[in-house]
C-alpha atoms as a PDB file:
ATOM      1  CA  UNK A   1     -37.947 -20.362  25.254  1.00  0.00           C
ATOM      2  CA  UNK A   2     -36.899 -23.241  27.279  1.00  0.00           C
ATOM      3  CA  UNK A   3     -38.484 -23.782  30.939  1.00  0.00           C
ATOM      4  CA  UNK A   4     -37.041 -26.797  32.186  1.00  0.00           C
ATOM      5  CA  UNK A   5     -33.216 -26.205  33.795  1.00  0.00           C
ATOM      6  CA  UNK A   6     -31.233 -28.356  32.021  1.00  0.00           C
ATOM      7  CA  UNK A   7     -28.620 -30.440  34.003  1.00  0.00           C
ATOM      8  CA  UNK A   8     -27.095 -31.389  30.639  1.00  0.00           C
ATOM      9  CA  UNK A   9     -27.359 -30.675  27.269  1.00  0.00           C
ATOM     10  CA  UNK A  10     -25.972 -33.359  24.603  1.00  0.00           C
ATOM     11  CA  UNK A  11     -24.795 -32.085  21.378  1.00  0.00           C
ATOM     12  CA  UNK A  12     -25.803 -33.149  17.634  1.00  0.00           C
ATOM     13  CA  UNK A  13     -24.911 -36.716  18.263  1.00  0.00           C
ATOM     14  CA  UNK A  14     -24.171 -38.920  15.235  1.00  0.00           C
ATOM     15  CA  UNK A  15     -25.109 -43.308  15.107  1.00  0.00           C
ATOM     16  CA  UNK A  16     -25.307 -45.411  12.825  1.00  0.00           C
ATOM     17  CA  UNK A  17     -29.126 -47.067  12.727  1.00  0.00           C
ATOM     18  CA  UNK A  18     -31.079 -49.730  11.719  1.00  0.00           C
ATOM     19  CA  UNK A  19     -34.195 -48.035  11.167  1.00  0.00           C
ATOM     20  CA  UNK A  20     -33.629 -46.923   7.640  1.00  0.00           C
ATOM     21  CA  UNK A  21     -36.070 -49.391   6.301  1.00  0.00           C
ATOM     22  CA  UNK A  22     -38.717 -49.624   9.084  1.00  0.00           C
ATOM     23  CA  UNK A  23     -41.668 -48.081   7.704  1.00  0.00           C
ATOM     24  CA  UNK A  24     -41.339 -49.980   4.338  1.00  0.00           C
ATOM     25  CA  UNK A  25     -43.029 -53.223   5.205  1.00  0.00           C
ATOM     26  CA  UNK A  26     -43.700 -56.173   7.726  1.00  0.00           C
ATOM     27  CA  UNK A  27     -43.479 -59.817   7.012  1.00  0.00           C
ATOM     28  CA  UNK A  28     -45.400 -62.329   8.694  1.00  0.00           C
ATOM     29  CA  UNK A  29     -43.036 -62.626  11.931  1.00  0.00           C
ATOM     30  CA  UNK A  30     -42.758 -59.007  12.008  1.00  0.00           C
ATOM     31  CA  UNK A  31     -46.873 -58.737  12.786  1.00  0.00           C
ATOM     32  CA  UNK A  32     -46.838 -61.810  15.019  1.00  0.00           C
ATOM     33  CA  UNK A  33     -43.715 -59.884  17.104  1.00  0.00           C
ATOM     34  CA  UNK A  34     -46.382 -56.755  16.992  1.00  0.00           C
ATOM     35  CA  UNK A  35     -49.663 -58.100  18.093  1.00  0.00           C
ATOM     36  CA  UNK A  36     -47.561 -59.479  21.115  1.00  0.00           C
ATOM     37  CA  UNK A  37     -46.193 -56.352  22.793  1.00  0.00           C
ATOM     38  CA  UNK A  38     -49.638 -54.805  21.549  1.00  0.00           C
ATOM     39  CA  UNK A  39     -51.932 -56.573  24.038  1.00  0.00           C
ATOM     40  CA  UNK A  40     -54.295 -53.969  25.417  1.00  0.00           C
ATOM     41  CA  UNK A  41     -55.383 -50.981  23.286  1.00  0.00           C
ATOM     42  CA  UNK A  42     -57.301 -49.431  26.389  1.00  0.00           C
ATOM     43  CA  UNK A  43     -55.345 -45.846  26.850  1.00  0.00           C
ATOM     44  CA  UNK A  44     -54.068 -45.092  30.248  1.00  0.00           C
ATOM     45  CA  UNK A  45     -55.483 -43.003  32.481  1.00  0.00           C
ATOM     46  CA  UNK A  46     -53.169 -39.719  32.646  1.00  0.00           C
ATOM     47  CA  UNK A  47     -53.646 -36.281  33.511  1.00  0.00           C
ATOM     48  CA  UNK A  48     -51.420 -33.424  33.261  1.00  0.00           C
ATOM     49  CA  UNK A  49     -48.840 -32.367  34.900  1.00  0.00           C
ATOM     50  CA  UNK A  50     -46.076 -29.433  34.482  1.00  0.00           C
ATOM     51  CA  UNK A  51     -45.301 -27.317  31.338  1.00  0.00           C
ATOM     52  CA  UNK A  52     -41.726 -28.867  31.124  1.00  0.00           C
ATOM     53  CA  UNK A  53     -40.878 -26.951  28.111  1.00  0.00           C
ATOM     54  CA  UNK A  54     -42.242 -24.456  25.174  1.00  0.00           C
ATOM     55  CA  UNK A  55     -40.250 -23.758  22.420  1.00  0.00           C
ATOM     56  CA  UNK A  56     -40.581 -21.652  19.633  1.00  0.00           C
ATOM     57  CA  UNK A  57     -36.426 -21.722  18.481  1.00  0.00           C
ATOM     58  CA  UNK A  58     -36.866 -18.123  18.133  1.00  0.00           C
ATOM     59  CA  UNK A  59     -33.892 -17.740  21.075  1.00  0.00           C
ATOM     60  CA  UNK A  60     -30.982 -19.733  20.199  1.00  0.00           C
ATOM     61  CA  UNK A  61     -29.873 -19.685  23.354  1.00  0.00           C
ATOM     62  CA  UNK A  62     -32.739 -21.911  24.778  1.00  0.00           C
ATOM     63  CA  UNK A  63     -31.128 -24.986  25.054  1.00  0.00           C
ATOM     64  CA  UNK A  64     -30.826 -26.531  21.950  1.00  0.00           C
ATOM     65  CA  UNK A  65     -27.165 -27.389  20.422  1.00  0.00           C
ATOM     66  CA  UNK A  66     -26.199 -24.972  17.681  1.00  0.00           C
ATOM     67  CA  UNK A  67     -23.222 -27.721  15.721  1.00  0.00           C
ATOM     68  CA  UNK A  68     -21.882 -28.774  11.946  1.00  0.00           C
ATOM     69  CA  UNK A  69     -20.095 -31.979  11.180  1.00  0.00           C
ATOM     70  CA  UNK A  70     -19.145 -33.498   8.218  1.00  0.00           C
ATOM     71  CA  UNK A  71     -22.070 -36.284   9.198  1.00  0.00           C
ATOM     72  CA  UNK A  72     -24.635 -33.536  10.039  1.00  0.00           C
ATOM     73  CA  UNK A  73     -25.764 -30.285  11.020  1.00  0.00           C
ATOM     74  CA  UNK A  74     -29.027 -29.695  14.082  1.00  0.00           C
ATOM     75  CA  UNK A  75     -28.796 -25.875  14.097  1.00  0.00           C
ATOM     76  CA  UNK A  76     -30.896 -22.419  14.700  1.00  0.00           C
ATOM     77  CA  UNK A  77     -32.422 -21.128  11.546  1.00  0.00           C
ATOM     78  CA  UNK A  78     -35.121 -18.177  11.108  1.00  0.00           C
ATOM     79  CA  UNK A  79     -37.141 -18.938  13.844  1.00  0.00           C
ATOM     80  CA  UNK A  80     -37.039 -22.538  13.750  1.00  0.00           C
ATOM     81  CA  UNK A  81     -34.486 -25.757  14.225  1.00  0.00           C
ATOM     82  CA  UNK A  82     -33.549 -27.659  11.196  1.00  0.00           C
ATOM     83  CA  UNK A  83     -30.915 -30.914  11.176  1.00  0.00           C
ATOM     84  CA  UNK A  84     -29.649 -32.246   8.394  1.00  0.00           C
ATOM     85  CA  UNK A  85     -28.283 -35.659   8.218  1.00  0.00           C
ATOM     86  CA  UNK A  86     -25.676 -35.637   5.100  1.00  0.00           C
ATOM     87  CA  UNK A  87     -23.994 -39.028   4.859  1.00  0.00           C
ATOM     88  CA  UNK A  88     -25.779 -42.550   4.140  1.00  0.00           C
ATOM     89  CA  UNK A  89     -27.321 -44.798   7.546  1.00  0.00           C
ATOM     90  CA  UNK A  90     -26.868 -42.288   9.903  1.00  0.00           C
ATOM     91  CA  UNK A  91     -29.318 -40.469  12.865  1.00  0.00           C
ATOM     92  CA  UNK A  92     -28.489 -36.995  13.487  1.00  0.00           C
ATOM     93  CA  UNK A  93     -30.044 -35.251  17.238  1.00  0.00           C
ATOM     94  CA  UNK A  94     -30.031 -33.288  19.332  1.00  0.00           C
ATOM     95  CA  UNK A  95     -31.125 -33.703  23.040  1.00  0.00           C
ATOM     96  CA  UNK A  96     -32.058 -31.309  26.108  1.00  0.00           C
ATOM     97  CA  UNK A  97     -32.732 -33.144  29.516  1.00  0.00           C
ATOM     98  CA  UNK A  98     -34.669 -32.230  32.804  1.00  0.00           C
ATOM     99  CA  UNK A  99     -36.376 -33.749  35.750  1.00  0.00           C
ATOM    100  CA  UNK A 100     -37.095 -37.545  35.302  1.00  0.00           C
ATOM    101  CA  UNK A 101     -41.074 -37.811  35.001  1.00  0.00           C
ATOM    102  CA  UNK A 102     -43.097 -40.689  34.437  1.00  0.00           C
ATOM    103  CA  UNK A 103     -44.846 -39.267  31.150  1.00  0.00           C
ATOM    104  CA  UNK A 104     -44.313 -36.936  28.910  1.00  0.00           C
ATOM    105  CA  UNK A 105     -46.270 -35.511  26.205  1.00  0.00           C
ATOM    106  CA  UNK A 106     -44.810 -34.017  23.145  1.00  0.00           C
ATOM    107  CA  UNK A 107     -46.184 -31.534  20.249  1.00  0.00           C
ATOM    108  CA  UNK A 108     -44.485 -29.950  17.203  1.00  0.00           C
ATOM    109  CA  UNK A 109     -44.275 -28.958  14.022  1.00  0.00           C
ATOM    110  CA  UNK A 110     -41.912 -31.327  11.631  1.00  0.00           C
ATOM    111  CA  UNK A 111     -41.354 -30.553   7.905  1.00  0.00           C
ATOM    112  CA  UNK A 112     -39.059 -32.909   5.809  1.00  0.00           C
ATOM    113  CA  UNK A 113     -37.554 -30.512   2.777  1.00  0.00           C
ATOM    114  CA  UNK A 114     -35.309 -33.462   1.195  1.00  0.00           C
ATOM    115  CA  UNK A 115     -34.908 -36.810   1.360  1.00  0.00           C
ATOM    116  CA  UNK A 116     -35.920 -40.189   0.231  1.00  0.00           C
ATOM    117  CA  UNK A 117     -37.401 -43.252   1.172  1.00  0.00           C
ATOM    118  CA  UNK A 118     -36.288 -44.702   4.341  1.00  0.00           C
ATOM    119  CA  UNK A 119     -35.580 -41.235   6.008  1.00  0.00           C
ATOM    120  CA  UNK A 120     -37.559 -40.712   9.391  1.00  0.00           C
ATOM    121  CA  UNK A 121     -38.131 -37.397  11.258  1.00  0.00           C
ATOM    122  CA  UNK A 122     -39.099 -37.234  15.002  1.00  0.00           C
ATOM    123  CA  UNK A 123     -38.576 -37.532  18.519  1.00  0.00           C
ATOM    124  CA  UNK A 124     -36.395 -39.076  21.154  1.00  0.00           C
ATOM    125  CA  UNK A 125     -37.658 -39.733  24.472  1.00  0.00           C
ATOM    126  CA  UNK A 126     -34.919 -40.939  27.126  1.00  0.00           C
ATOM    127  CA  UNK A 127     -35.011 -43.543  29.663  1.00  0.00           C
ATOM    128  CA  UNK A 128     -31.860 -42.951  30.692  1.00  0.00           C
ATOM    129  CA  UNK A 129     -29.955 -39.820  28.979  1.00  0.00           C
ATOM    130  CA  UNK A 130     -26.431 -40.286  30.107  1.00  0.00           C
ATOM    131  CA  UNK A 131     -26.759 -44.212  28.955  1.00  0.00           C
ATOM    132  CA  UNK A 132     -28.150 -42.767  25.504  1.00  0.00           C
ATOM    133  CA  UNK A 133     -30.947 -45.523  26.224  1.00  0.00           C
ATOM    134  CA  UNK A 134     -34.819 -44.337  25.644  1.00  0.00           C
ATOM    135  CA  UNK A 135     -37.687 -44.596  22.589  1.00  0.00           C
ATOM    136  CA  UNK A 136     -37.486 -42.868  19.207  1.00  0.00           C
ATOM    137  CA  UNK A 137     -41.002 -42.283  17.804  1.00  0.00           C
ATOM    138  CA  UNK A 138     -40.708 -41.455  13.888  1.00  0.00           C
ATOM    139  CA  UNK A 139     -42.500 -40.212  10.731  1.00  0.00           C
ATOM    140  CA  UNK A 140     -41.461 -41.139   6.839  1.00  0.00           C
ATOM    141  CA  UNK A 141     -42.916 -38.541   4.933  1.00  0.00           C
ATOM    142  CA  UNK A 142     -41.788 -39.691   1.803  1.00  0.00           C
ATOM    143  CA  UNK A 143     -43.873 -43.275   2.203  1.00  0.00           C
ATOM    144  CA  UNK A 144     -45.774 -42.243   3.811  1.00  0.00           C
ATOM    145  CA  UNK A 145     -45.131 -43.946   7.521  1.00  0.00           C
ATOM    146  CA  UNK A 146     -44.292 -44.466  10.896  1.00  0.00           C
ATOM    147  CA  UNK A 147     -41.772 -46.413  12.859  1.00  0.00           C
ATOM    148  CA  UNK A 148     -41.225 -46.560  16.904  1.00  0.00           C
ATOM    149  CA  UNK A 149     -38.527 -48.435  18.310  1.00  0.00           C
ATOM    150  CA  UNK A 150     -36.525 -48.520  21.819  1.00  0.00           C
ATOM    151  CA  UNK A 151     -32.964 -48.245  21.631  1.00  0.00           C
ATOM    152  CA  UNK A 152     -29.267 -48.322  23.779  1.00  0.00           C
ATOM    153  CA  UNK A 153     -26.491 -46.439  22.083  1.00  0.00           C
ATOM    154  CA  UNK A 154     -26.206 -47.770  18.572  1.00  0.00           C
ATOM    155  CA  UNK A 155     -28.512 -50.912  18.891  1.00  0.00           C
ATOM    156  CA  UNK A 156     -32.334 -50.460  17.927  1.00  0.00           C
ATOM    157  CA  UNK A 157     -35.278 -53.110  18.213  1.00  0.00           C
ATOM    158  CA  UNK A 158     -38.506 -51.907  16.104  1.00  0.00           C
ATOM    159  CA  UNK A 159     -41.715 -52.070  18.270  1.00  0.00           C
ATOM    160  CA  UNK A 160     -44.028 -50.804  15.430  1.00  0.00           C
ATOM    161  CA  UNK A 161     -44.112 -49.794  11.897  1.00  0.00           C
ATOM    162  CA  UNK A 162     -46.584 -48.614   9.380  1.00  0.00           C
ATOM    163  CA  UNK A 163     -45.847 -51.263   6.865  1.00  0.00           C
ATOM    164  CA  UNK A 164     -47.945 -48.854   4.198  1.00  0.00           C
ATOM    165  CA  UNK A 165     -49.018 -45.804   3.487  1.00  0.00           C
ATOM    166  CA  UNK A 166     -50.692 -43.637   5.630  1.00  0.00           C
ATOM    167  CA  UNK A 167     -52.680 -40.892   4.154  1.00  0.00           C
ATOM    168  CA  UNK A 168     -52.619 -38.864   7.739  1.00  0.00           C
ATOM    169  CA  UNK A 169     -48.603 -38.233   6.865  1.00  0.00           C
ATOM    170  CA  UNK A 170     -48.318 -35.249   4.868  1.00  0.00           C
ATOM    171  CA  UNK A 171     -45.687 -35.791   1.672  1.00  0.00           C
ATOM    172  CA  UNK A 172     -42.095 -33.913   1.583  1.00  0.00           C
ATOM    173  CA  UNK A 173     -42.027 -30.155   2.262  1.00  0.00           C
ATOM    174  CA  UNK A 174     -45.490 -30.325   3.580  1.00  0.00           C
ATOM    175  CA  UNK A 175     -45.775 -29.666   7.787  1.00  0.00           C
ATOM    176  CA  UNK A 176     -47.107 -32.334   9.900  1.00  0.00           C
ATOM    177  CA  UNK A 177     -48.032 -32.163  13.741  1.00  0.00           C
ATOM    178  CA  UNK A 178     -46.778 -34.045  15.455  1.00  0.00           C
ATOM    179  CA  UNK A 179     -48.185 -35.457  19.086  1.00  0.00           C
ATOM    180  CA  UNK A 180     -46.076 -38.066  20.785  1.00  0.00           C
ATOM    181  CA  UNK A 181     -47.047 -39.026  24.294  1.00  0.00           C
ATOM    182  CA  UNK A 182     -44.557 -41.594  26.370  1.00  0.00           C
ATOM    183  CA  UNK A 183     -45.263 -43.463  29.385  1.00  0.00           C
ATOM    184  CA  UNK A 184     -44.047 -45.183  32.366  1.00  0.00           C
ATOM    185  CA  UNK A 185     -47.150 -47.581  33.845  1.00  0.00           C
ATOM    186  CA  UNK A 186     -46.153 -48.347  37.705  1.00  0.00           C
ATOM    187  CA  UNK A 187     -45.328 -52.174  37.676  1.00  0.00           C
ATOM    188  CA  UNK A 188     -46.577 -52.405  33.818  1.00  0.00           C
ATOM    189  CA  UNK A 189     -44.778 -51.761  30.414  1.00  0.00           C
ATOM    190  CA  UNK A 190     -44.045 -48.607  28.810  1.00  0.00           C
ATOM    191  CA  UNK A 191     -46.404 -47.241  26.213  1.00  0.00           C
ATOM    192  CA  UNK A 192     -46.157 -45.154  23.264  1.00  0.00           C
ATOM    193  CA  UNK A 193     -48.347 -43.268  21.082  1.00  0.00           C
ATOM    194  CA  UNK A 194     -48.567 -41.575  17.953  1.00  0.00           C
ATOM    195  CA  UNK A 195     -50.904 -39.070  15.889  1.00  0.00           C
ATOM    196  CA  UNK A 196     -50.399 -36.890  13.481  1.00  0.00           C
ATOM    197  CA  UNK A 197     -52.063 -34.214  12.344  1.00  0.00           C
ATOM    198  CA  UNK A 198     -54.496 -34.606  14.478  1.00  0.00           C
ATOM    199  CA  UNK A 199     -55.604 -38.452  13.783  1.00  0.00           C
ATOM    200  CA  UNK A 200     -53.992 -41.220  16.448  1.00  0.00           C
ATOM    201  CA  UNK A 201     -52.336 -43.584  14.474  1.00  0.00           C
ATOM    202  CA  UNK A 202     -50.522 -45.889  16.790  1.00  0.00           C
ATOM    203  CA  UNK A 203     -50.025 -47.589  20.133  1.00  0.00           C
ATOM    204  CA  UNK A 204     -47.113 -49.570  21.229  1.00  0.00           C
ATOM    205  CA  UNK A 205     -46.285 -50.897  24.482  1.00  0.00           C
ATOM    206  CA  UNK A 206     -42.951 -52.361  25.200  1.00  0.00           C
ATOM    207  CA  UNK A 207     -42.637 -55.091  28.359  1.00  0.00           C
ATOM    208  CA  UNK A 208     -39.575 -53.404  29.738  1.00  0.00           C
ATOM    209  CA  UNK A 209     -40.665 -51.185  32.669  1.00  0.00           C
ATOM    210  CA  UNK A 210     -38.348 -48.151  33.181  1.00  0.00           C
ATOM    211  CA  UNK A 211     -38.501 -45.516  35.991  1.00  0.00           C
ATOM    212  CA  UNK A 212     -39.258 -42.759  33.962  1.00  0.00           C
ATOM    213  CA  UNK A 213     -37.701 -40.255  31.549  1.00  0.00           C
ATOM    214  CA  UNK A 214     -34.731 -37.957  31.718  1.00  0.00           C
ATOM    215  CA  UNK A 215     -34.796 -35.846  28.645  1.00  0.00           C
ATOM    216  CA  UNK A 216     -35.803 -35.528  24.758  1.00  0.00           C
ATOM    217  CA  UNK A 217     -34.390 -34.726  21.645  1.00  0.00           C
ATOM    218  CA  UNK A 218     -34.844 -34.072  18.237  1.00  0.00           C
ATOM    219  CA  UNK A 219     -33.840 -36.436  15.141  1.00  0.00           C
ATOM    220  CA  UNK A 220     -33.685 -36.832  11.662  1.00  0.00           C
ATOM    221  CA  UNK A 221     -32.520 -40.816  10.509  1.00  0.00           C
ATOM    222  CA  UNK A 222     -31.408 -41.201   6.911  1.00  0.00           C
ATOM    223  CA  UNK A 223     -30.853 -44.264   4.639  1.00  0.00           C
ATOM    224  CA  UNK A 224     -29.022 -42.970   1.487  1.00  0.00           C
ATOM    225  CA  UNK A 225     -27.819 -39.111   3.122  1.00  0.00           C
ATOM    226  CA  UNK A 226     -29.153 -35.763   2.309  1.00  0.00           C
ATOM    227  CA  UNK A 227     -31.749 -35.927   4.357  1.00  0.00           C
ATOM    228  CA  UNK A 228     -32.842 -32.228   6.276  1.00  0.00           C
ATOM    229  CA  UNK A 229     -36.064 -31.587   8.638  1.00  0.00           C
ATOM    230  CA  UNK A 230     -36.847 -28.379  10.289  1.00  0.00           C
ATOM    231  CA  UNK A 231     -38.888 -28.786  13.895  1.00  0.00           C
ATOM    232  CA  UNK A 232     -40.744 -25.872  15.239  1.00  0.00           C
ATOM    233  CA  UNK A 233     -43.193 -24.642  18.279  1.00  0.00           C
ATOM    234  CA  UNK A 234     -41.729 -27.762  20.578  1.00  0.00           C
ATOM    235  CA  UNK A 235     -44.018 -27.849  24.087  1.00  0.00           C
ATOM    236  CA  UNK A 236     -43.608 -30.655  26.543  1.00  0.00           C
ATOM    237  CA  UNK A 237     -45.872 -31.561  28.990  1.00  0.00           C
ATOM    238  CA  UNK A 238     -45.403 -33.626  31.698  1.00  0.00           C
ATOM    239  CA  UNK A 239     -47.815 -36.912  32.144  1.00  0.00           C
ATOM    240  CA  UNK A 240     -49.011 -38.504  35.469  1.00  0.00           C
ATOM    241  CA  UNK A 241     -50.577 -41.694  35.554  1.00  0.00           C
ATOM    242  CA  UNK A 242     -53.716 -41.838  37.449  1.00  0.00           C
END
């Protein structure tokens, strides 16, 4: 059941992406580009904050979008949510927005039933909803990998990828757990972080300071179509620097 009053909900929104082949492999620039907006791997000091939101998609009326398209599908099924992204380069989602906070912590459930290489499954967190401008922060189970990347409508720029496999990712039709966490630093960059399955796998900060974050969604990015994740016991927590 959702907590957080939603001031807007966005429905299963369709773009075309670049990330399709983000988690196969980084060339020598690629690295450089890395270790750059990777300077410090000291973690913040957070604490906790709010229960934003706890979800168990067992009420369809929680929050989430319920919507087919010819591109996609991010629906209600048995207790969970499952998208589908059916035609080739495309990122289904689906989004739910709140208070802006300077952190936020997400866990879930994410199980990829079909696919192929290339297709990512994960989170969205926004920087600014109604400019469809934030961070998506992605699994490939398939590779296995990872890719995080900032985006601002259709345009994405990769902060970090796995660039090989990484035996923490469970394979297709297996369930991972997910635990995303994305921060605002006062006067510093915005960080990311990734672990799955109980194992932290990655830290990226990006230089670009934002104010905080107005909502989060769900995703599922394809390369060749056919593509289909189900998500499941969503909680959000909010983050406050200390």
């Amino acid at each position: 059941m959702a907590l957080v009053d939603s001031a807007r909900l966005g429905g299963a929104l369709i773009a075309v992406t670049i990330l399709a082949a983000a988690c196969g492999g980084a060339g020598e620039d690629d690295t450089q580009s890395k270790a750059a907006r990777t300077t410090s791997q000291e973690q913040p000091a957070v604490r906790e904050g709010e229960l934003l939101l706890q979800d168990d998609f067992s009420d369809s009326s929680s929050g989430w979008r319920d919507t087919a398209r010819k591109e996609g599908e991010a629906r209600y099924v048995e207790g969970a949510y499952r998208i589908t992204a059916k035609q080739a380069r495309r990122q289904i989602w689906s989004e739910i927005t709140g208070p802006t906070v300077q952190g936020l912590r997400l866990e879930f459930e994410a199980t990829q039933v079909a696919g192929t290489t290339g297709d990512l499954v994960g989170v969205r967190c926004y920087t600014d909803a109604d400019s469809n401008a934030g961070y998506v922060v992605g699994i490939a189970p398939v590779e296995p990998g990872y890719a995080l990347a900032s985006f601002r409508g259709d345009e994405y720029r990769l902060l970090e990828s796995s660039g090989e496999p990484v035996e923490a990712i469970r394979p297709l039709r297996e369930q991972n757990q997910l635990r995303v966490e994305c921060l605002t630093l006062p006067g510093g960059p915005t960080v990311l972080t990734l672990a799955v399955n109980g194992q932290a796998l990655v830290r990226a900060e990006d230089e670009a300071g934002h104010r905080g974050f107005d909502g989060v969604g769900l995703f599922v990015d394809t390369t060749e179509g056919g593509a289909d994740a189900i998500f499941d016991d969503f909680v959000m927590i909010e983050l406050l620097p200390d």
